[in-house]
Protein backbone atom coordinates (compact mmCIF):
# COMPACT_ATOMS: atom_id res chain seq x y z
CA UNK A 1 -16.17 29.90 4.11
CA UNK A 2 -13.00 27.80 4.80
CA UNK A 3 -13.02 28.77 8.40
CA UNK A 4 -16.62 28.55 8.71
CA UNK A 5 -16.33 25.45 7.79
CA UNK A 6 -13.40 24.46 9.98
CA UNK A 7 -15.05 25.83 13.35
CA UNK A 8 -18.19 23.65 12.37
CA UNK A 9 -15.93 20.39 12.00
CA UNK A 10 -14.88 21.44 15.75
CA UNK A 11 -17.94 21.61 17.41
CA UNK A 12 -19.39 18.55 15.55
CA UNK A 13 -15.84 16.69 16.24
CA UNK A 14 -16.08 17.77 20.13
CA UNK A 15 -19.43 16.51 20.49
CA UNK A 16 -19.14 13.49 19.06
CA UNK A 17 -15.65 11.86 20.13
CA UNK A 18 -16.95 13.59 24.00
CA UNK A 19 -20.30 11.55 23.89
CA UNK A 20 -18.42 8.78 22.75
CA UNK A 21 -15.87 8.65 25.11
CA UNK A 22 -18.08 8.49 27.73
CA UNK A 23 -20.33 5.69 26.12
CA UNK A 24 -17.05 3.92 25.87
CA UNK A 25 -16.16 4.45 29.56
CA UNK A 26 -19.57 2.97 30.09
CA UNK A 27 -18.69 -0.39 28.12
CA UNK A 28 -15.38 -0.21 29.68
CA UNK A 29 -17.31 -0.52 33.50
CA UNK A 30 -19.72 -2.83 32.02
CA UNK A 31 -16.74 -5.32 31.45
CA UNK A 32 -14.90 -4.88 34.51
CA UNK A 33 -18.56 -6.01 36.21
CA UNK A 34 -19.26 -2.30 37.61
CA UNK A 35 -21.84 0.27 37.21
CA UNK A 36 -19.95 2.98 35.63
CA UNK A 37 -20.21 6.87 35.14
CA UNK A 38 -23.35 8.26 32.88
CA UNK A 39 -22.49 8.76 29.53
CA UNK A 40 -22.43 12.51 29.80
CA UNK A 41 -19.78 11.75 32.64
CA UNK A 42 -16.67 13.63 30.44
CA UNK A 43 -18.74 16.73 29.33
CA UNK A 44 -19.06 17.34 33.14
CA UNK A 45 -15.54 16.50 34.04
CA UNK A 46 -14.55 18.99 31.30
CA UNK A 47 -16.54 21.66 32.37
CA UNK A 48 -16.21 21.37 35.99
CA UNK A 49 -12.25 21.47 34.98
CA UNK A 50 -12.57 25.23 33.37
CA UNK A 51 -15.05 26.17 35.57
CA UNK A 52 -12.31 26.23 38.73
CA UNK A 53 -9.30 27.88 39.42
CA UNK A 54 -5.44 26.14 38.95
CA UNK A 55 -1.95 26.99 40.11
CA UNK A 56 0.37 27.97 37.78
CA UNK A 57 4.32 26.81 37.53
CA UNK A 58 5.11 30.15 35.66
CA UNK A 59 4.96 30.85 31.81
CA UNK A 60 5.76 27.79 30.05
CA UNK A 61 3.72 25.76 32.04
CA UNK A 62 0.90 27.81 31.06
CA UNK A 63 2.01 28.76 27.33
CA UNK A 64 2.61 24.37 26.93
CA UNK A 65 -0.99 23.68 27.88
CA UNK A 66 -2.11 26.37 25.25
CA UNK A 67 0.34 25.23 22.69
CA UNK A 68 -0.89 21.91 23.24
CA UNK A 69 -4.58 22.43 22.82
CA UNK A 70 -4.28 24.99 20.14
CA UNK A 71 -1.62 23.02 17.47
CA UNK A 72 -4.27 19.63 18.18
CA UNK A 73 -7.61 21.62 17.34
CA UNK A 74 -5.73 23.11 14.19
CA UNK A 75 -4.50 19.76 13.33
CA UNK A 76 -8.19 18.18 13.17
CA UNK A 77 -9.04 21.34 11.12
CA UNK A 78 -6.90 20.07 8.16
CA UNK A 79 -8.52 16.59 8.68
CA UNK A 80 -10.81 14.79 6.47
CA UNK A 81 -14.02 14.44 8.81
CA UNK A 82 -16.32 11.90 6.52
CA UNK A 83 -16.68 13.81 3.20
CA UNK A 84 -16.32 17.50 4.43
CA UNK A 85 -12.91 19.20 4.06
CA UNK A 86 -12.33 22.49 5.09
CA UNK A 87 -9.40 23.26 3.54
CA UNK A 88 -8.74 22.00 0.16
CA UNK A 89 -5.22 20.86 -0.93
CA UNK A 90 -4.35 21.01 2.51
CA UNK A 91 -5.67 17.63 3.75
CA UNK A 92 -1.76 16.57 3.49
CA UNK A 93 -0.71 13.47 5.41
CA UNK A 94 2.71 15.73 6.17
CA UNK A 95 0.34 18.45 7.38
CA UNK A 96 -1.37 16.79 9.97
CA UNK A 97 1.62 14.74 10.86
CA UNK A 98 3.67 18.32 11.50
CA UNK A 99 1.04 19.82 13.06
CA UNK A 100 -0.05 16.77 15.24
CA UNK A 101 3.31 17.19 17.03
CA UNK A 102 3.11 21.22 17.98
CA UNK A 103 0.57 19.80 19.94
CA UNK A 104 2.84 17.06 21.53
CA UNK A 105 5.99 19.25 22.42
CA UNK A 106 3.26 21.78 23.62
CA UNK A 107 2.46 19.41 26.60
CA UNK A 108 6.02 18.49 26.82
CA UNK A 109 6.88 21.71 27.24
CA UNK A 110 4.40 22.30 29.77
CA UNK A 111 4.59 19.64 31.98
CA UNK A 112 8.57 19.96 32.11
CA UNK A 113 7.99 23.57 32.84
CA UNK A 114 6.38 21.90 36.28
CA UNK A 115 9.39 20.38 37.58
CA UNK A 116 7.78 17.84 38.74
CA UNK A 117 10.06 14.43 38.39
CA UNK A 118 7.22 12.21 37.78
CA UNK A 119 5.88 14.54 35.16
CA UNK A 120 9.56 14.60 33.66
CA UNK A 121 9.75 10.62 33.86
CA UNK A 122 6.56 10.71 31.73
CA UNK A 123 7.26 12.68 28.98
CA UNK A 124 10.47 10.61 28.42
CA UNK A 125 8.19 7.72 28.30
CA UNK A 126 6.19 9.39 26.14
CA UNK A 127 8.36 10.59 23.77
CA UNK A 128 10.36 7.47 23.97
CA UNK A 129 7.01 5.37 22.49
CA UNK A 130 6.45 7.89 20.16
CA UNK A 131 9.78 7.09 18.41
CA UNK A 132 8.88 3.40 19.00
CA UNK A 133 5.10 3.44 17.19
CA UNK A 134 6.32 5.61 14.58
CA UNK A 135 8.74 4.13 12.57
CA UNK A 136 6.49 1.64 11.73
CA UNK A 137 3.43 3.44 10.78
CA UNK A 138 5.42 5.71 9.09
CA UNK A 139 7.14 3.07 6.68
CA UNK A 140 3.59 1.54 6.27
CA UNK A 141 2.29 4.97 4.63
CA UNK A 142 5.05 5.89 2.84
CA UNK A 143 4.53 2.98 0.79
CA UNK A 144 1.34 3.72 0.39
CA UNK A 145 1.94 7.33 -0.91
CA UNK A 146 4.83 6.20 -3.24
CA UNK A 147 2.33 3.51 -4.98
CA UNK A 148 -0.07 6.42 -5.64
CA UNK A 149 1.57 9.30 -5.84
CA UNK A 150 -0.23 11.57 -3.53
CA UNK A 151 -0.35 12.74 0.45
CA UNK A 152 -3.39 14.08 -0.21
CA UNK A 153 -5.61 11.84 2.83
CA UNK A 154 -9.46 13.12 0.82
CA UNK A 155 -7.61 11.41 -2.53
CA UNK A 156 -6.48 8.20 -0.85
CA UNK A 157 -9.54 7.78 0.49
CA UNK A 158 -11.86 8.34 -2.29
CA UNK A 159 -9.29 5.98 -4.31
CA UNK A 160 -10.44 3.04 -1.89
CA UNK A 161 -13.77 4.41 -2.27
CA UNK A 162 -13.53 3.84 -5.80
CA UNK A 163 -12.76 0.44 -5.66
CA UNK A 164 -15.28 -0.89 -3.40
CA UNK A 165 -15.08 -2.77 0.16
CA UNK A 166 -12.46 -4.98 -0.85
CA UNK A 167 -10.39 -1.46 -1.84
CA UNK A 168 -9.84 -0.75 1.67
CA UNK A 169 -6.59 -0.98 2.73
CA UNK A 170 -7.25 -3.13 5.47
CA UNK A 171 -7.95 -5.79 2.98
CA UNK A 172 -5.45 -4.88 0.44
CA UNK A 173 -2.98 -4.25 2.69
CA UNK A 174 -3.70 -6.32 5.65
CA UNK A 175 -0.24 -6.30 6.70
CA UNK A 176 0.31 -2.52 6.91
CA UNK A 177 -3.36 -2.64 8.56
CA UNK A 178 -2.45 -4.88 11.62
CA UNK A 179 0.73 -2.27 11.91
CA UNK A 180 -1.08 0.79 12.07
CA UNK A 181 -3.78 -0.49 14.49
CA UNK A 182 -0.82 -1.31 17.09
CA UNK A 183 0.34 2.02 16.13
CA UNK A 184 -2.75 3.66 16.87
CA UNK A 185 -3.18 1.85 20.21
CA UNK A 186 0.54 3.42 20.97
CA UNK A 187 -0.75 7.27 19.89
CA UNK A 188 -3.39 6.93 22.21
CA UNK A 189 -1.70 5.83 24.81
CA UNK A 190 -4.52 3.51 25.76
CA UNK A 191 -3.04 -0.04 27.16
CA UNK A 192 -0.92 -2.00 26.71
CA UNK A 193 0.71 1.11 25.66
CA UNK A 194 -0.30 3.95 28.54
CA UNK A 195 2.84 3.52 29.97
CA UNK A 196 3.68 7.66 30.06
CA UNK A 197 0.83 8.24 32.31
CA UNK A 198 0.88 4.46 34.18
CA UNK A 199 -1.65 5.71 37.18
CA UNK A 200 0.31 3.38 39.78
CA UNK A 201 3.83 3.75 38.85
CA UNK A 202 4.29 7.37 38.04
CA UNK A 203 1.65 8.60 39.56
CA UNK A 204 -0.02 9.73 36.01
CA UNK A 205 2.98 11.32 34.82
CA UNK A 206 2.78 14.52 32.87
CA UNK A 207 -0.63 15.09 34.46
CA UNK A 208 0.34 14.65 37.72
CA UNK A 209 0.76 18.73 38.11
CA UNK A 210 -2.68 20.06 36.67
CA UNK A 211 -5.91 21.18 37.81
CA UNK A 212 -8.65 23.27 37.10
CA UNK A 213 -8.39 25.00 34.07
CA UNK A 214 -5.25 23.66 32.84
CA UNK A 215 -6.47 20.00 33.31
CA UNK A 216 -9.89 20.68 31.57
CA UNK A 217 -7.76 22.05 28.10
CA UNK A 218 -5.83 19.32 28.13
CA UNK A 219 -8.82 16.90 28.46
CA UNK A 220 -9.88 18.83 25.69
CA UNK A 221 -6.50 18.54 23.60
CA UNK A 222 -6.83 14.53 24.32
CA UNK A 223 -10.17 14.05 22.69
CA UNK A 224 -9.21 16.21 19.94
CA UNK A 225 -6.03 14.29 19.46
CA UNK A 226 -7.72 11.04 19.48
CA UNK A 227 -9.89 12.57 16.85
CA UNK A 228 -6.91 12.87 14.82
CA UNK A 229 -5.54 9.90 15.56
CA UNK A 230 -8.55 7.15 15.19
CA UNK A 231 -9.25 9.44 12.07
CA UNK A 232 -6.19 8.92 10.39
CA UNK A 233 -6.74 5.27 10.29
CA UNK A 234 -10.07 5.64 8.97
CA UNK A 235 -9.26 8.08 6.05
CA UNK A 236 -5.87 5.53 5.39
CA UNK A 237 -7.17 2.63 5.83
CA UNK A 238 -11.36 2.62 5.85
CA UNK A 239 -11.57 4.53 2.97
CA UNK A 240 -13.57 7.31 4.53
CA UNK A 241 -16.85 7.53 3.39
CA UNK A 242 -19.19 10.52 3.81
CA UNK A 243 -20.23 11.79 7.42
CA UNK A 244 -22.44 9.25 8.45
CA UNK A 245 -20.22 6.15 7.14
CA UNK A 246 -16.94 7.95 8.40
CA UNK A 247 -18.54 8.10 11.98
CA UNK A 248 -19.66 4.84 11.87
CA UNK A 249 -16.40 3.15 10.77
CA UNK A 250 -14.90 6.02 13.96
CA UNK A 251 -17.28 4.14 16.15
CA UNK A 252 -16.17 0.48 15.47
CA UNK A 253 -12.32 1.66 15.41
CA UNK A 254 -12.91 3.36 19.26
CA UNK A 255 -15.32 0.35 20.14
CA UNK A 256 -12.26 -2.23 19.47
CA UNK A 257 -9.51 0.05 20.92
CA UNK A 258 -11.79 0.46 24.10
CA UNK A 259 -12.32 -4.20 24.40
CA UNK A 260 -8.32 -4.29 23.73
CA UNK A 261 -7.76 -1.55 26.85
CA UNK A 262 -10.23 -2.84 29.05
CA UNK A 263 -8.77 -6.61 28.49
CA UNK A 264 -5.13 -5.51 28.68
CA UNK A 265 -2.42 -4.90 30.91
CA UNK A 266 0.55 -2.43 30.93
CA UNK A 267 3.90 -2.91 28.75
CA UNK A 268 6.99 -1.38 30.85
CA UNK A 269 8.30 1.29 28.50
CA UNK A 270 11.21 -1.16 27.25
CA UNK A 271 8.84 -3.52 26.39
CA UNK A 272 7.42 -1.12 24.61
CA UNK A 273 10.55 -0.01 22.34
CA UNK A 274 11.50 -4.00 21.97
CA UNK A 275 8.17 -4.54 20.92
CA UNK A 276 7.79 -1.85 18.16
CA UNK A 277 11.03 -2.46 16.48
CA UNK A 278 10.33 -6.31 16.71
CA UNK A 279 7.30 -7.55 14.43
CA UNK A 280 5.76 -4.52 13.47
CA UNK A 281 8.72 -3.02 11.91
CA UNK A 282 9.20 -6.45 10.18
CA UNK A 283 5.39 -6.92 8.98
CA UNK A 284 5.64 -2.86 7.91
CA UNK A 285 8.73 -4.03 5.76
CA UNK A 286 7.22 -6.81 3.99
CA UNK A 287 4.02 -4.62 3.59
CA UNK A 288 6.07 -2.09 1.97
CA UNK A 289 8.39 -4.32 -0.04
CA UNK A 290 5.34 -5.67 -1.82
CA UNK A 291 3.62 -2.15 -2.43
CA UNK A 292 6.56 -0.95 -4.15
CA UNK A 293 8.23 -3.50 -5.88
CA UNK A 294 5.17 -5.85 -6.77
CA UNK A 295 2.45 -3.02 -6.72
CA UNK A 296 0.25 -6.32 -4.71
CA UNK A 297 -2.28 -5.51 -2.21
CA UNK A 298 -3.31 -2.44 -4.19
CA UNK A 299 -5.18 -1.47 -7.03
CA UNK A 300 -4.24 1.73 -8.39
């Protein structure tokens, strides 16, 4: 029944962050004062993608893409998705963390497996900002899960649940809020952080190899991952909800991702680095200092 369910959170999860994406590319065009693609626009990109054929670089470059794909769809599988959990006791903050990065040093993998330099120079960036956004957002939840006790991601949610609007952790730990958002703007690579694909300087970096098949799965393996990724911040600090109030609180998290990005411009990757380990690791200190020592900002 597990899997059953699991396979159903996939297909609802694909659908929906798909259809949203390319609303979002709509309001994206709508700001820059151009017509833009129809919202359907990345459900035919992606099957176009598998429908053709692609070059391969050999067995790594083909195993990374797979790697990549399959470790991010597991990952969402162990995911809270509103009120519906597929696996229970397994919704671990650790567990999707772990898993989260199989998919990661799948595409490494694979695009180094190329051997081409701009794809190399991109997954240095990319790994670079990874240890820049993480720290952070790491420190931020650890606080949280020494305050209550638990990793579990269905329990922390249903705790702010418990407690009301004003339980979220946005509001109760406004601090550790502002952190993650910049965190999550850094996972998704969206700007001022998309400086491991940067279109005009590197040429899109680890993409810069694929086609066909290859670049439809990892299409694919980005919308799952952003599932993951805007969903952790609504299970941490949204406090969940069932389906329909998850998705809408998803929806308002994308919406505001997709006004910074389309408002932005690019960090240079040391930028980047000075800018993680400057005020977010400080306001993700303080956030945490009060957590544990004064137990403020949240009601257990």
């Amino acid at each position: 029944m597990s899997y059953l369910i699991a396979f159903m959170i996939v297909f609802i999860g694909f659908l929906w962050q798909v259809s949203l994406d390319g609303i979002q590319r709509k309001v994206t065009a709508k700001i820059h004062r151009r017509v833009g693609p129809p919202w359907y626009q990345t459900f035919m990109d992606i099957f176009k993608a598998l429908s053709k054929s692609s070059i391969t670089h050999g067995f790594i470059y083909d195993f990374g893409v797979m790697m990549a794909l399959g470790g991010t769809i597991a990952t969402f599988m162990f995911l809270p998705f509103g009120n519906i959990v597929a696996f229970n006791g397994l919704d671990n903050f650790f567990v999707v963390v772990y898993l989260l990065a199989i998919g990661s040093l799948g595409m490494a993998m694979s695009a180094s497996g190329s051997g081409n330099a701009w794809a190399g120079i991109g997954i240095m960036r990319a790994l670079t900002q990874m240890l820049a956004y993480e720290v952070p957002f790491m420190i931020v939840v650890f606080g949280m899960i020494h305050v209550y006790g638990t990793s579990s991601l269905s329990e922390l949610a249903h705790v702010q649940q418990m407690n009301g609007i004003f339980g979220w952790h946005i509001f109760t730990m406004p601090l550790g809020a502002i952190v993650a958002f910049i965190s999550l703007l850094g996972m998704l690579s969206k700007v001022p952080f998309d400086t491991p694909i940067a279109p005009t300087e590197i040429a899109s970096g680890p993409m810069v190899e694929y086609g066909g098949k290859h670049f439809g799965m990892l299409i694919l393996q980005h919308e799952f991952a952003t599932l993951v990724e805007v969903g952790l911040f609504v299970n941490l600090f949204l406090g969940g909800g069932n389906l329909i109030e998850y998705l809408i609180k998803y929806f308002f998290v994308y919406t505001l991702v997709t006004l910074i990005y389309a408002v932005s411009a690019r960090f240079r990757i040391e930028n980047v680095v000075t800018f993680f380990y400057g005020v977010p690791i400080v306001l993700s200190l303080v956030q945490a200092a009060i957590v544990i020592f004064t137990g403020l900002g949240v009601n257990v």
